[in-house]
C-alpha atoms as a PDB file:
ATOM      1  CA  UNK A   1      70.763  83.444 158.195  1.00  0.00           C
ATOM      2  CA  UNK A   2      68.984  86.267 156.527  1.00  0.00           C
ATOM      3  CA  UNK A   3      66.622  86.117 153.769  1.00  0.00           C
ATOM      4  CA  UNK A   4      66.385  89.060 151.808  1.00  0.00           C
ATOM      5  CA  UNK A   5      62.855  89.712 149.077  1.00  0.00           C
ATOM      6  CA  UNK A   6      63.808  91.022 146.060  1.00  0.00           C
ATOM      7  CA  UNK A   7      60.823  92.781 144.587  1.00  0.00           C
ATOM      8  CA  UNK A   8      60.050  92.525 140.980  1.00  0.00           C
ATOM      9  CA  UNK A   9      59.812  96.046 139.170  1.00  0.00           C
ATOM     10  CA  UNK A  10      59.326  96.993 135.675  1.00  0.00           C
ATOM     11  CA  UNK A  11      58.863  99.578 133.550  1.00  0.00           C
ATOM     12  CA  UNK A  12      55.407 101.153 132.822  1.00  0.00           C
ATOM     13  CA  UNK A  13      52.900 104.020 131.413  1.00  0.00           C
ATOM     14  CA  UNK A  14      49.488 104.052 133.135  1.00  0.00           C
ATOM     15  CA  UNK A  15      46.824 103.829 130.856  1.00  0.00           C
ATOM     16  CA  UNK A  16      44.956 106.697 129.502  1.00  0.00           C
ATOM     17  CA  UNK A  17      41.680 105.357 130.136  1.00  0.00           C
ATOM     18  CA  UNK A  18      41.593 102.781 133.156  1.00  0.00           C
ATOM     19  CA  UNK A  19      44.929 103.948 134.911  1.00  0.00           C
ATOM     20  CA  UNK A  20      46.226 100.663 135.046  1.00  0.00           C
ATOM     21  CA  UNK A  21      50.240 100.212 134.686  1.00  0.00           C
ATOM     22  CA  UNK A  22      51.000  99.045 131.327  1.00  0.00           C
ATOM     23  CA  UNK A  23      54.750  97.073 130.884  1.00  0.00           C
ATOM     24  CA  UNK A  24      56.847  98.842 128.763  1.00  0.00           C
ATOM     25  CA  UNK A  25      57.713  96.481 125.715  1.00  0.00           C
ATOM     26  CA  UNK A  26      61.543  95.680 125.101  1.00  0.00           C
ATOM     27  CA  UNK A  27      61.541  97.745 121.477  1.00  0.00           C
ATOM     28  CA  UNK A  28      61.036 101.061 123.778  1.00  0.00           C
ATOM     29  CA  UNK A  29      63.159 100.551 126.373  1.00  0.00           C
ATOM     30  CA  UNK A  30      65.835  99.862 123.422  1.00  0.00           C
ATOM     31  CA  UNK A  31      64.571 103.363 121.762  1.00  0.00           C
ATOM     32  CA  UNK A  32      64.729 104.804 125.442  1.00  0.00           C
ATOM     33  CA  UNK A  33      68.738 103.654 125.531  1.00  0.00           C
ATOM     34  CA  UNK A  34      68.772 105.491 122.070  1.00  0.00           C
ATOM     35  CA  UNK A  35      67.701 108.812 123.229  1.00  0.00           C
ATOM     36  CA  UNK A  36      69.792 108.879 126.405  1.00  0.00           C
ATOM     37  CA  UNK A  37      72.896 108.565 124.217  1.00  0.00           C
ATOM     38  CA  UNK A  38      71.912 111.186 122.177  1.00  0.00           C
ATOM     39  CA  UNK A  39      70.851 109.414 118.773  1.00  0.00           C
ATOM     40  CA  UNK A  40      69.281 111.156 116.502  1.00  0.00           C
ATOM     41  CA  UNK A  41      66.293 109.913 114.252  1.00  0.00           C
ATOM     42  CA  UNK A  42      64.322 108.129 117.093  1.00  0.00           C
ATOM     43  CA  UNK A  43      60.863 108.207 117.946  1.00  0.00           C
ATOM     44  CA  UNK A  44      59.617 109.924 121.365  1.00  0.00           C
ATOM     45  CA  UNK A  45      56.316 108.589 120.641  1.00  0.00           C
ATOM     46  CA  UNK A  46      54.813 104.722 121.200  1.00  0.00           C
ATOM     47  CA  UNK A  47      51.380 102.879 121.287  1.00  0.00           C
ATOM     48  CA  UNK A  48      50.322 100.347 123.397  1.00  0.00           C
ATOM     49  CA  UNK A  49      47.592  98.573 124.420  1.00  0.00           C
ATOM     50  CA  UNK A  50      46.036  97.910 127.935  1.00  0.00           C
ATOM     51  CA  UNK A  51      45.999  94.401 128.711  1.00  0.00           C
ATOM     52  CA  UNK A  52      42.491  95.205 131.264  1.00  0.00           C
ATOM     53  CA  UNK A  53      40.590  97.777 129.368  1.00  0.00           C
ATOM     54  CA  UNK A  54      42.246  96.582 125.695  1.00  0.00           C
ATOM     55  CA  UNK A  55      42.620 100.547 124.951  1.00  0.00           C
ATOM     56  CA  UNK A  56      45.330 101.338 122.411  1.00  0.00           C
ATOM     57  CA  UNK A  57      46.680 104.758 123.324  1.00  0.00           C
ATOM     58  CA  UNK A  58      50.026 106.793 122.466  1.00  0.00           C
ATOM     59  CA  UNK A  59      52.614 107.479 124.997  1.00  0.00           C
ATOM     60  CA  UNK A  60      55.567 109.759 125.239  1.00  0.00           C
ATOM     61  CA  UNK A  61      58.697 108.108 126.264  1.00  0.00           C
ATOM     62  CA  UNK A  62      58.354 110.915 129.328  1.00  0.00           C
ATOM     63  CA  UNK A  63      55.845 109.491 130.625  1.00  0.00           C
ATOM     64  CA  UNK A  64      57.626 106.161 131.514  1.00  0.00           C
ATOM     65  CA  UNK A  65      58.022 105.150 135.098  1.00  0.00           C
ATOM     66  CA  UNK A  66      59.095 102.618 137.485  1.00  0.00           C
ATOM     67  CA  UNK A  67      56.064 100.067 138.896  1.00  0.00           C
ATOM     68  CA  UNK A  68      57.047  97.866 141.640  1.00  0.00           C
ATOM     69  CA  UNK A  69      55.585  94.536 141.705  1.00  0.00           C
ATOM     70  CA  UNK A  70      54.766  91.765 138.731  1.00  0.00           C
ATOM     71  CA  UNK A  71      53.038  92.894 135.216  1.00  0.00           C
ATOM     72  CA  UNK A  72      49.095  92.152 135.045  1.00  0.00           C
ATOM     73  CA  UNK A  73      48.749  88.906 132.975  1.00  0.00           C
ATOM     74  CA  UNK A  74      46.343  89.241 130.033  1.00  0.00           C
ATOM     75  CA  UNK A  75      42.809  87.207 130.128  1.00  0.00           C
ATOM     76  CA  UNK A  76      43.710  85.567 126.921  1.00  0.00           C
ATOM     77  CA  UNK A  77      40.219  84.216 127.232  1.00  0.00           C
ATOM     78  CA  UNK A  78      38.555  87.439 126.772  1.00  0.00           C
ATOM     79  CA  UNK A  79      40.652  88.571 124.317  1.00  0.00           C
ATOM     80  CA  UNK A  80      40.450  85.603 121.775  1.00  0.00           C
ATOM     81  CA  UNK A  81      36.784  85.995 122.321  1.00  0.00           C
ATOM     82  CA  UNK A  82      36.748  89.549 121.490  1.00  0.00           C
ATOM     83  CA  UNK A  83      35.258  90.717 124.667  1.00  0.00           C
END
């Protein structure tokens, strides 16, 4: 019997200031689905924030990629606290 791993991927930008992968939200993947059909009106353009550095930065849906492994959990601790 063989047991096969199925890795977890997702999709990501990397941060503008720390590099680290940030999960692309459902909303832009939908608005990525828009643009490959070829509907007009929709934004190339999103903000999100970095759950380690808490950065808020714009990214272009080109700049959307593939990250293989699971999504960095944020410290929820540090964040209520406004650290």
């Amino acid at each position: 019997m063989t047991t096969e791993t199925v890795k977890e991927c997702y999709l990501d930008v990397l941060c503008s200031r720390c590099g680290e992968p940030i999960p692309i939200p459902p909303r832009v993947v939908s608005l990525q689905n828009e643009i490959a059909n070829g509907e007009t009106n929709v934004q190339f353009g999103f903000t999100l924030r970095c759950r380690l550095c808490e950065e808020e930065g714009v990214y272009l849906m080109s700049e959307i990629d593939k990250f293989q492994g699971e999504p960095r959990k944020r410290n929820v601790k540090t964040w209520a606290a406004g650290v």
